[in-house]
Protein backbone atom coordinates (compact mmCIF):
# COMPACT_ATOMS: atom_id res chain seq x y z
CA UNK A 1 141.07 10.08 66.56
CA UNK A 2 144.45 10.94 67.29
CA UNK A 3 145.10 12.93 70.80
CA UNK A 4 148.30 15.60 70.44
CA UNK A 5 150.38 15.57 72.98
CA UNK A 6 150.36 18.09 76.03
CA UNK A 7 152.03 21.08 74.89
CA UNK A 8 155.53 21.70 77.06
CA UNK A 9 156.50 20.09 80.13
CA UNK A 10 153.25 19.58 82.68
CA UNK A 11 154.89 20.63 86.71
CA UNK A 12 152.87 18.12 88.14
CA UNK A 13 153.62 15.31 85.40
CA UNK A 14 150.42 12.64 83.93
CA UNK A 15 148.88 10.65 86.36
CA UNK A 16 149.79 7.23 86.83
CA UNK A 17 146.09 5.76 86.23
CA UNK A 18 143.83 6.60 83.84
CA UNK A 19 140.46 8.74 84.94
CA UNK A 20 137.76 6.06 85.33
CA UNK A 21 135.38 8.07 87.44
CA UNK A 22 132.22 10.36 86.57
CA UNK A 23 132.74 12.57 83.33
CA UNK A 24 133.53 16.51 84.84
CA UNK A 25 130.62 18.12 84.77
CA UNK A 26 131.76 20.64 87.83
CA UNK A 27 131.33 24.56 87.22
CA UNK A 28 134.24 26.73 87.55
CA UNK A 29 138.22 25.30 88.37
CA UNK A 30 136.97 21.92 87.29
CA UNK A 31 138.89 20.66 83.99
CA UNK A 32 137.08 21.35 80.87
CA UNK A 33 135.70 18.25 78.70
CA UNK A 34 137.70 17.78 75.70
CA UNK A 35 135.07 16.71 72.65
CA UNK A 36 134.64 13.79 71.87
CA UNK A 37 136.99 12.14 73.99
CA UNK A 38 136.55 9.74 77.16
CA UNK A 39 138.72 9.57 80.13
CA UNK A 40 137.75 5.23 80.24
CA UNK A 41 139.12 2.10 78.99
CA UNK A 42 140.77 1.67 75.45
CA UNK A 43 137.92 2.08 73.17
CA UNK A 44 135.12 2.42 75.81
CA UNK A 45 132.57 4.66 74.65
CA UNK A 46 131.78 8.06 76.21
CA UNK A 47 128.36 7.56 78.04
CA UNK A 48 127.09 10.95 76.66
CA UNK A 49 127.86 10.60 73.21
CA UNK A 50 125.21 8.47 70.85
CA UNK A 51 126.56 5.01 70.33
CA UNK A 52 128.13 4.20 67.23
CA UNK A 53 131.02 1.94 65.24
CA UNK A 54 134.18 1.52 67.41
CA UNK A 55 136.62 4.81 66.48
CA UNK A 56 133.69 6.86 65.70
CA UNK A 57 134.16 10.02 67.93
CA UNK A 58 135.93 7.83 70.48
CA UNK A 59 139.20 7.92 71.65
CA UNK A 60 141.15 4.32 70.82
CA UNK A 61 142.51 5.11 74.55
CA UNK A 62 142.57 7.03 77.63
CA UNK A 63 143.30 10.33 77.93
CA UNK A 64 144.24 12.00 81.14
CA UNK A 65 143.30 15.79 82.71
CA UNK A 66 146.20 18.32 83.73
CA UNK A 67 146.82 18.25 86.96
CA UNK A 68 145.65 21.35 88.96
CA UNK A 69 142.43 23.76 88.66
CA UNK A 70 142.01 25.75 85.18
CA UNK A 71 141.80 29.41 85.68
CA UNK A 72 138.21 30.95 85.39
CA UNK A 73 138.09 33.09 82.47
CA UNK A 74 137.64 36.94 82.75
CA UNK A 75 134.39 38.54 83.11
CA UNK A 76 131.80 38.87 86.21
CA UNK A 77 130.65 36.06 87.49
CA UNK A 78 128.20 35.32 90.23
CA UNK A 79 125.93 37.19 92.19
CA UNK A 80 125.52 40.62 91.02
CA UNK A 81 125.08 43.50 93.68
CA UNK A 82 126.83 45.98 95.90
CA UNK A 83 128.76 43.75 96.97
CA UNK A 84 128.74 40.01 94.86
CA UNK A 85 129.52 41.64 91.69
CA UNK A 86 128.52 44.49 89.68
CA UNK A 87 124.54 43.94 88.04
CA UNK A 88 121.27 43.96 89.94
CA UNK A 89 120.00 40.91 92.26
CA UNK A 90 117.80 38.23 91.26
CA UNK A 91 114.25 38.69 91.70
CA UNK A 92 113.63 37.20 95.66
CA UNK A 93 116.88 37.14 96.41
CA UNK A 94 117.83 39.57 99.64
CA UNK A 95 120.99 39.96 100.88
CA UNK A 96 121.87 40.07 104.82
CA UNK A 97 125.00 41.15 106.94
CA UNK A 98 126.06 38.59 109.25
CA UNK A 99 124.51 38.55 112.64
CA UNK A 100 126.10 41.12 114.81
CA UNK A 101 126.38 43.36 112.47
CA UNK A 102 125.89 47.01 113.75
CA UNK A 103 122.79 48.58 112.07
CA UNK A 104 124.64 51.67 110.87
CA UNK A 105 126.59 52.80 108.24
CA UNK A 106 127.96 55.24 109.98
CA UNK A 107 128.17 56.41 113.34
CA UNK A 108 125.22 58.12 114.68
CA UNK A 109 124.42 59.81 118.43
CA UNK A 110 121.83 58.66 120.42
CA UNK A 111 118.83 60.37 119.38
CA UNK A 112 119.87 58.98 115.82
CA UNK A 113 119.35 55.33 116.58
CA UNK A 114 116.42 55.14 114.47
CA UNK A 115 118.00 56.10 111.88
CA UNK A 116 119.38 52.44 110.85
CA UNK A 117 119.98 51.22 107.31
CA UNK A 118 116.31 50.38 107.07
CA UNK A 119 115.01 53.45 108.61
CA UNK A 120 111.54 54.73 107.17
CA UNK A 121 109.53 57.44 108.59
CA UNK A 122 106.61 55.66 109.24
CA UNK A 123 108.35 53.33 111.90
CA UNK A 124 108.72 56.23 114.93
CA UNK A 125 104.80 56.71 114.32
CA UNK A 126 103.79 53.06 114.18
CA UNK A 127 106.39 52.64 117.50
CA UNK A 128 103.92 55.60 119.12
CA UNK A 129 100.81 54.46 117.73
CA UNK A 130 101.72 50.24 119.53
CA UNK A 131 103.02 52.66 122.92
CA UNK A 132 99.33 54.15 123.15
CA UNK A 133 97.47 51.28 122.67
CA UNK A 134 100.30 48.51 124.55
CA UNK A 135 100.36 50.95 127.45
CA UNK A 136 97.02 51.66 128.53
CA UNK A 137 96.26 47.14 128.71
CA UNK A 138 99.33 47.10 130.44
CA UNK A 139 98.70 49.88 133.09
CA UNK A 140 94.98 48.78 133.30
CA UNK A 141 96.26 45.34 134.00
CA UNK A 142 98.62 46.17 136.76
CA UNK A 143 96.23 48.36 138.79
CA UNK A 144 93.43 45.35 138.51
CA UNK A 145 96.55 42.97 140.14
CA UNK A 146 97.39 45.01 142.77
CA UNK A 147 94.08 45.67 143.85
CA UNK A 148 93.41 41.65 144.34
CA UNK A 149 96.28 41.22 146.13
CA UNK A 150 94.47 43.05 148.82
CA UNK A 151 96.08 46.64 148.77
CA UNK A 152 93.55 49.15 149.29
CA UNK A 153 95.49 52.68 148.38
CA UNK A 154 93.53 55.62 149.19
CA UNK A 155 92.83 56.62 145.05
CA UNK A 156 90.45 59.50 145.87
CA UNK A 157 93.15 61.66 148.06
CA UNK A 158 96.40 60.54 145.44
CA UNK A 159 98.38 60.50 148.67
CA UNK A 160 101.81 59.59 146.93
CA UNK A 161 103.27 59.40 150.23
CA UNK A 162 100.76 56.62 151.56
CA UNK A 163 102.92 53.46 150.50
CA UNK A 164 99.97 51.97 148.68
CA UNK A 165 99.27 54.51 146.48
CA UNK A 166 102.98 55.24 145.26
CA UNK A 167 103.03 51.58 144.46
CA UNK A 168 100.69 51.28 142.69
CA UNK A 169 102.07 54.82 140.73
CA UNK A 170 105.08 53.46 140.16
CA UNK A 171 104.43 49.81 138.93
CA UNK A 172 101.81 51.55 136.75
CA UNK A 173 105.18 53.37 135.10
CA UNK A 174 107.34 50.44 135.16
CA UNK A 175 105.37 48.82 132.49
CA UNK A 176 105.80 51.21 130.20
CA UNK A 177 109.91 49.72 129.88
CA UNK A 178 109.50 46.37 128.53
CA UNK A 179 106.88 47.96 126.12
CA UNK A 180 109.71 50.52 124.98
CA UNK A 181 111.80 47.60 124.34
CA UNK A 182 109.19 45.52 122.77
CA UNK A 183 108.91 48.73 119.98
CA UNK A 184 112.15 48.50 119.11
CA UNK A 185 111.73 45.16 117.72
CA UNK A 186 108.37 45.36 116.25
CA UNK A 187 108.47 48.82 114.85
CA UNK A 188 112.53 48.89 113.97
CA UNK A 189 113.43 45.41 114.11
CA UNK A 190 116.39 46.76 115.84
CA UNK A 191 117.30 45.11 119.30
CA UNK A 192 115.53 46.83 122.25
CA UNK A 193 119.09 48.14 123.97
CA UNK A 194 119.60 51.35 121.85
CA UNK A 195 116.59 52.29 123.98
CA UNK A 196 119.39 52.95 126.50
CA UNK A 197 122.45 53.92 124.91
CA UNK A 198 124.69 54.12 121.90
CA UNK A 199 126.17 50.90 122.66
CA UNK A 200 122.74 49.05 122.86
CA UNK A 201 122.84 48.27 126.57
CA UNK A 202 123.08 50.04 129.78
CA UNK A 203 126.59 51.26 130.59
CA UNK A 204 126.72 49.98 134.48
CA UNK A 205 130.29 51.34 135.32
CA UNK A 206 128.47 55.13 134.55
CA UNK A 207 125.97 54.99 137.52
CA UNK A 208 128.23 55.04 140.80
CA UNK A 209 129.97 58.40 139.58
CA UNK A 210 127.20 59.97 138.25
CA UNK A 211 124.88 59.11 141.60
CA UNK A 212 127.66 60.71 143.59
CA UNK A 213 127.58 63.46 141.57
CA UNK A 214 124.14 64.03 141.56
CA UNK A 215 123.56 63.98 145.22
CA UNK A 216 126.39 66.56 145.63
CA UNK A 217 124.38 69.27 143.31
CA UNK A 218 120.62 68.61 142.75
CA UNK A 219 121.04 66.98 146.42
CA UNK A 220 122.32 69.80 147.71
CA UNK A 221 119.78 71.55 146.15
CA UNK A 222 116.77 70.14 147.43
CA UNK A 223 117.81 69.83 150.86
CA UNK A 224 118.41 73.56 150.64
CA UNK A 225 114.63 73.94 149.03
CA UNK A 226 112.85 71.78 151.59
CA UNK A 227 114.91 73.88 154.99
CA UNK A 228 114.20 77.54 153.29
CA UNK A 229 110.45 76.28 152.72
CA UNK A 230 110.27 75.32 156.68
CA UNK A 231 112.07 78.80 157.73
CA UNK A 232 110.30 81.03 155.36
CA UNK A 233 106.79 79.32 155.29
CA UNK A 234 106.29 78.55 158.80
CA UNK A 235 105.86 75.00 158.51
CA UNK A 236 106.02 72.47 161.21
CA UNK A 237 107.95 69.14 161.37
CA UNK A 238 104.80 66.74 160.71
CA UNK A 239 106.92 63.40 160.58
CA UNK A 240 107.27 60.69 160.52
CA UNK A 241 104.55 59.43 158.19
CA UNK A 242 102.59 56.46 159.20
CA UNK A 243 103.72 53.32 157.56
CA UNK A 244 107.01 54.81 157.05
CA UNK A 245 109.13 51.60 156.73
CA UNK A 246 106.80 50.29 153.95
CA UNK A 247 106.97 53.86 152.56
CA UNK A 248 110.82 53.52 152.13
CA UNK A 249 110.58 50.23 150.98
CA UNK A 250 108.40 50.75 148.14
CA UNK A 251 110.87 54.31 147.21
CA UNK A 252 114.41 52.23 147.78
CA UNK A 253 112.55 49.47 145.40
CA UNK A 254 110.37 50.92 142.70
CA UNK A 255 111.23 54.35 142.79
CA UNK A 256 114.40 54.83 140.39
CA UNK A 257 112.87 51.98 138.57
CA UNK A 258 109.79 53.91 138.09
CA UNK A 259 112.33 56.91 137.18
CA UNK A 260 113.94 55.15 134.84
CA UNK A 261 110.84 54.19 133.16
CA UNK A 262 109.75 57.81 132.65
CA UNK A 263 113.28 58.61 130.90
CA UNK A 264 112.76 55.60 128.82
CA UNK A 265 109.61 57.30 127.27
CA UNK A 266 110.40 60.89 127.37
CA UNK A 267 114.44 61.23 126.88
CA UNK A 268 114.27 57.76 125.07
CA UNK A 269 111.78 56.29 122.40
CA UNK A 270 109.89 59.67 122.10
CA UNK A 271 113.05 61.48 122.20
CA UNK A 272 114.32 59.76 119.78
CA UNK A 273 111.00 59.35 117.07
CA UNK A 274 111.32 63.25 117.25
CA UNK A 275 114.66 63.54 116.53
CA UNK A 276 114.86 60.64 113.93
CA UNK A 277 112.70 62.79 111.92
CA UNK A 278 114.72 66.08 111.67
CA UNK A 279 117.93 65.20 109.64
CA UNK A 280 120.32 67.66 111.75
CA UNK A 281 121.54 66.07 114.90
CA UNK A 282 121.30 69.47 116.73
CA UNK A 283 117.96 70.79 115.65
CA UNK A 284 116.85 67.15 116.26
CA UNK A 285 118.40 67.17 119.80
CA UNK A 286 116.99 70.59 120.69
CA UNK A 287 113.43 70.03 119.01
CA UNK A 288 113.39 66.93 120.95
CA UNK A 289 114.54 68.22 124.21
CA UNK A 290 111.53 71.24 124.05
CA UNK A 291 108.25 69.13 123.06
CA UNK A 292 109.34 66.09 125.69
CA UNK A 293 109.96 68.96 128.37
CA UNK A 294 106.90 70.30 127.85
CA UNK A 295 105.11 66.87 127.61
CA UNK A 296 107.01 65.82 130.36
CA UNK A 297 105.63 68.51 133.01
CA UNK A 298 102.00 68.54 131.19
CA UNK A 299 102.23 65.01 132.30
CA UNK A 300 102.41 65.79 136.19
CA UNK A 301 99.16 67.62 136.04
CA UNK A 302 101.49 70.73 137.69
CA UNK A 303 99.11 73.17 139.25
CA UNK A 304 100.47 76.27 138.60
CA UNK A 305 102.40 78.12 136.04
CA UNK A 306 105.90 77.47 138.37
CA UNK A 307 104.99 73.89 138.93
CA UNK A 308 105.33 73.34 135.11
CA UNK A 309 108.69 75.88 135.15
CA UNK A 310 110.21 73.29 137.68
CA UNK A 311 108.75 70.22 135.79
CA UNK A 312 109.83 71.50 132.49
CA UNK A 313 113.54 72.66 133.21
CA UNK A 314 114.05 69.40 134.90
CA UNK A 315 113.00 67.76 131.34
CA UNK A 316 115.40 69.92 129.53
CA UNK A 317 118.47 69.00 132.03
CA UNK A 318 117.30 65.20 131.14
CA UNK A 319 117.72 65.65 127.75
CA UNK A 320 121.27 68.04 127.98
CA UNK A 321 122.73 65.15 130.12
CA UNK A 322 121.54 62.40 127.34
CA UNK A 323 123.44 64.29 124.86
CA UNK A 324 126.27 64.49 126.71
CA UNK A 325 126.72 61.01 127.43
CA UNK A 326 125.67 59.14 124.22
CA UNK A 327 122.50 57.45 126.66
CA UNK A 328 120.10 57.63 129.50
CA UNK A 329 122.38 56.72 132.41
CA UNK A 330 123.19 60.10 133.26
CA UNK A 331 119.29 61.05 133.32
CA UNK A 332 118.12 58.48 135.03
CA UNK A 333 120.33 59.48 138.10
CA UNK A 334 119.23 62.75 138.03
CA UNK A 335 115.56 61.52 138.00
CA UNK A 336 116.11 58.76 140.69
CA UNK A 337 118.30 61.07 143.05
CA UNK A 338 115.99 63.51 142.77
CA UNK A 339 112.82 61.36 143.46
CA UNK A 340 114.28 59.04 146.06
CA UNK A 341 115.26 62.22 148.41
CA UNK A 342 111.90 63.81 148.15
CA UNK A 343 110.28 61.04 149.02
CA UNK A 344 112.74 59.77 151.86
CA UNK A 345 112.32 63.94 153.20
CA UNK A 346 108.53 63.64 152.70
CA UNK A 347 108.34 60.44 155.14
CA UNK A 348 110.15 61.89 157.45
CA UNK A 349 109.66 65.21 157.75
CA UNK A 350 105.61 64.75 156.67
CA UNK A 351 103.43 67.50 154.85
CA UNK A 352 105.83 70.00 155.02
CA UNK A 353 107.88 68.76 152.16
CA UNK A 354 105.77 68.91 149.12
CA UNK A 355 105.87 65.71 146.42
CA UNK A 356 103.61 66.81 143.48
CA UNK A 357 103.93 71.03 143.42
CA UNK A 358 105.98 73.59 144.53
CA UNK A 359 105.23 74.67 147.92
CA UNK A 360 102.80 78.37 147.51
CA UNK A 361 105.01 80.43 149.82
CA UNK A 362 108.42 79.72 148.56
CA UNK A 363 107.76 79.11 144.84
CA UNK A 364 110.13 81.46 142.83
CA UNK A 365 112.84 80.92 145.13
CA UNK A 366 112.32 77.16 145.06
CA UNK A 367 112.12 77.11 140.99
CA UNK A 368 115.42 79.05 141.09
CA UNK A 369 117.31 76.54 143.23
CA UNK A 370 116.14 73.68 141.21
CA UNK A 371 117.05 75.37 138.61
CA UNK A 372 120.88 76.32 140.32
CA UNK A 373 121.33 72.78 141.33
CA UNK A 374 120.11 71.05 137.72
CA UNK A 375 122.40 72.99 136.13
CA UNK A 376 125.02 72.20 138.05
CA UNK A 377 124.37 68.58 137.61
CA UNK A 378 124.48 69.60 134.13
CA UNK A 379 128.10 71.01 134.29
CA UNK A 380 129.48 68.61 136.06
CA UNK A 381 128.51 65.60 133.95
CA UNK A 382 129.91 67.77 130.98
CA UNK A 383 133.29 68.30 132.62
CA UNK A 384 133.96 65.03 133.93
CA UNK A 385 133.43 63.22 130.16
CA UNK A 386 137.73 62.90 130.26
CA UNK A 387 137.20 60.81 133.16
CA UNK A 388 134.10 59.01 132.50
CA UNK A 389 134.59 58.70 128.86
CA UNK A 390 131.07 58.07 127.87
CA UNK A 391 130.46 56.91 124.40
CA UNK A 392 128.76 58.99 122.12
CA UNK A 393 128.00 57.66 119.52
CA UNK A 394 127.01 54.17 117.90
CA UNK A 395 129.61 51.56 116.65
CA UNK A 396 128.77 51.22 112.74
CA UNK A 397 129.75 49.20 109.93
CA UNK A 398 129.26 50.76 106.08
CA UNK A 399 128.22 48.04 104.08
CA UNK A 400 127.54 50.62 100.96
CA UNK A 401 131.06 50.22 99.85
CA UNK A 402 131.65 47.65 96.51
CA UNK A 403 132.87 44.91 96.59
CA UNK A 404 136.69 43.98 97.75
CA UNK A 405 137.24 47.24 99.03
CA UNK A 406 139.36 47.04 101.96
CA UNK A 407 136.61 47.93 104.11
CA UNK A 408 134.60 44.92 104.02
CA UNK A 409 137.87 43.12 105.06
CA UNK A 410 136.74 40.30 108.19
CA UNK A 411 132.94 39.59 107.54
C-alpha cells in the first residue's frame, strides 16, 4: 500500500520520529485513523487489524499525523438543553447553576422571594404546615426549661411587667426565628436570609438611622400617649416596679429580639407565603399587609374593639415600611422602639402606663396618636430612601437564555 503524499506545504512540517505510541482513539480534535495504516515500525502490523501476510493492509512504513488538532465537523454536539446545545437532556441527568448563584431569574421584591426558579405552590403551605407543628415543641420546650431553672413567673396574673413572666414571653417568641429560617431550607431549599431581606441577610448599616428615626416619631408619640393618659385619667405615678433592674434587663436583652421574632412571622415568612401566591406584586403586598394585620392584633388577645384598631394599624405600618425598604429592618425598629419604651415607662412609672390594651379613659385619643406617630414613621422612612438607599429588590441571574448568549458570559 502506497501512502500519497500530504497535500501542500504542512506549517508545522513532519515530525522528526515516527508515532510509536497508542493508536488515537481520542474523541473530538484528536487526529483521525487513516485505514489500514499503522503509525509503527516498517512493516509492523496494526494491533487492531486481523493478522495476515506481510503488505496485506499494512503500511511497508511509518506514517506520521499532521501536526495540530483537526477541526470538529459541523453539527450539535454534546449535551443537549437550554443551555449545552439544542435537544432535550438525558434521562437522570439534571443540570445545576454554580453555587452562588442567585435563585432568580429576574429581580423580584421582598414579598416575592418565594417565588425562585423552583417555586411551586405547595411549598408556602408545607413551610406553614412545619411552623405549626415546629413551633408549638419548641415553645413547649422553652417554658419546661425555664421553669427548672428555678423561675417561678406569676402565669395566672400574665403580669408582663414582672421580669419573670416577660421572659419567659419573650424567649417563648424567640424560637419561632431559627424555625423561620429552618423553613426556608426545608420547604424552599432556598438559604434562610431572604427571611430578612432582598439581599438574603440583614442589612446592619440600616438600623442606627432608622432607630433614630423611630424614637423621634412613634417615640414622640407614645411619650405623648402615656402623659395625656396621666392628665386626663387621673392616674397616679405607681413606680418604680419591684424588681425593676431585672425588669430592664430582660427588655434591653430579649425584648427587640422577641420583636424581631414577631416580624419574622408576620411581615416575613407569612407575609411572604401570602404574597407568593398572588402573581401581582401590589395586590400581593396589600393582601398580605391586611390578613397579617389582622392576625397580628387577633394574636394579642386585644380586649376591645380599639385595642385591635391600635394592634392592627401598627401591623399595616410593619408591612408599608417592609415594602419600602426591600426587608424587615425598618419594621423591626418600629416594633423594638416601640416595645422597649413601653416597657422601660411601665417600670418606672408602674400601672399607670398600660402594656397589653389601651388605657379605658383615653382610648380614641390614644389610637389616634399611635396612629399620628406610625405614620409618621412611615413617611419618614419613605423620604429618606435617597439617603439610605435600601435595596429593593433581589440580585438575579436569568439562566433561561440559550446557549452563548452574551448573558451567560462569567459562569
Amino acid at each position: 500500500m502506497t501512502v500519497p503524499p500530504w497535500p501542500g506545504p504542512h506549517p508545522g512540517g513532519w515530525p522528526d520520529e515516527p508515532y510509536t505510541g497508542p493508536p488515537p482513539t481520542g474523541p473530538y480534535a484528536a487526529p483521525p485513523r487513516v485505514p489500514g495504516t499503522y503509525a509503527g515500525a516498517p512493516g509492523a502490523a496494526a494491533p487492531w487489524l486481523p493478522a495476515g501476510p506481510p503488505g496485506a493492509g499494512v503500511p511497508a512504513g511509518p506514517v506520521p499525523w499532521p501536526l495540530g488538532p483537526v477541526p470538529m465537523q459541523p453539527g450539535p454536539h454534546g449535551v443537549a438543553g437550554p443551555h449545552p446545545g439544542p435537544g432535550p437532556l438525558p434521562p437522570g441527568l439534571r443540570l445545576a447553576p454554580p453555587p452562588g448563584t442567585p435563585p432568580h431569574d429576574e429581580p423580584v421584591p421582598y414579598l416575592l422571594a418565594m417565588r425562585a426558579r423552583d417555586w411551586a405552590w405547595w411549598r408556602p403551605l408545607l413551610g406553614l404546615l412545619l411552623f405549626a407543628v415546629a413551633y408549638g415543641v419548641a415553645a413547649f420546650v422553652v417554658v419546661l426549661l425555664v421553669l427548672l431553672t428555678g423561675v417561678a413567673p406569676d402565669l395566672q396574673l400574665l403580669d408582663l411587667v414582672d421580669p419573670g413572666v416577660l421572659l419567659l414571653t419573650n424567649l417563648s417568641l424567640i424560637v419561632a426565628i431559627p424555625i423561620v429560617w429552618l423553613l426556608w431550607v426545608a420547604a424552599h431549599g432556598m438559604q434562610p436570609g431572604w427571611s430578612s431581606s432582598v439581599l438574603a441577610r440583614l442589612r446592619w448599616r440600616l438600623f442606627l438611622p432608622l432607630t433614630l428615626r423611630a424614637l423621634a416619631t412613634l417615640g414622640v408619640g407614645i411619650g405623648l400617649s402615656v402623659g395625656l393618659g396621666f392628665l386626663l385619667d387621673d392616674g397616679a405615678v405607681t413606680g418604680p416596679v419591684d424588681d425593676l433592674l431585672w425588669l430592664l434587663l430582660v427588655v434591653v436583652f430579649t425584648t427587640p429580639i422577641q420583636s424581631a421574632a414577631e416580624e419574622y412571622v408576620f411581615r416575613g415568612y407569612l407575609s411572604q407565603a401570602i404574597a407568593g401566591w398572588i402573581r401581582d406584586p401590589r395586590a400581593g403586598a396589600l393582601v398580605a399587609a391586611v390578613l397579617t394585620a389582622a392576625l397580628f392584633s387577633a394574636a394579642h388577645a386585644p380586649g376591645d374593639v380599639v385595642t385591635f384598631l391600635d394592634r392592627f394599624a401598627f401591623g399595616l405600618a410593619a408591612s408599608a415600611v417592609v415594602w419600602l425598604t426591600g426587608g424587615l429592618e425598618a419594621a423591626i425598629v418600629l416594633h423594638a422602639v416601640n416595645n422597649v419604651l413601653v416597657f422601660f415607662l411601665a417600670g418606672t412609672l408602674g400601672d399607670g402606663v398600660a402594656t397589653e390594651e389601651v388605657p379605658a379613659g383615653v382610648g380614641l385619643l390614644s389610637l389616634l396618636l399611635t396612629l399620628l406617630s406610625m405614620g409618621a414613621y412611615v413617611a419618614v422612612v419613605a423620604t429618606s430612601s435617597r439617603r439610605l438607599r435600601p435595596e429593593l429588590v433581589t440580585p438575579a441571574l436569568d439562566l433561561r437564555v440559550p446557549a452563548g448568549d452574551p448573558r451567560t458570559r462569567g459562569w
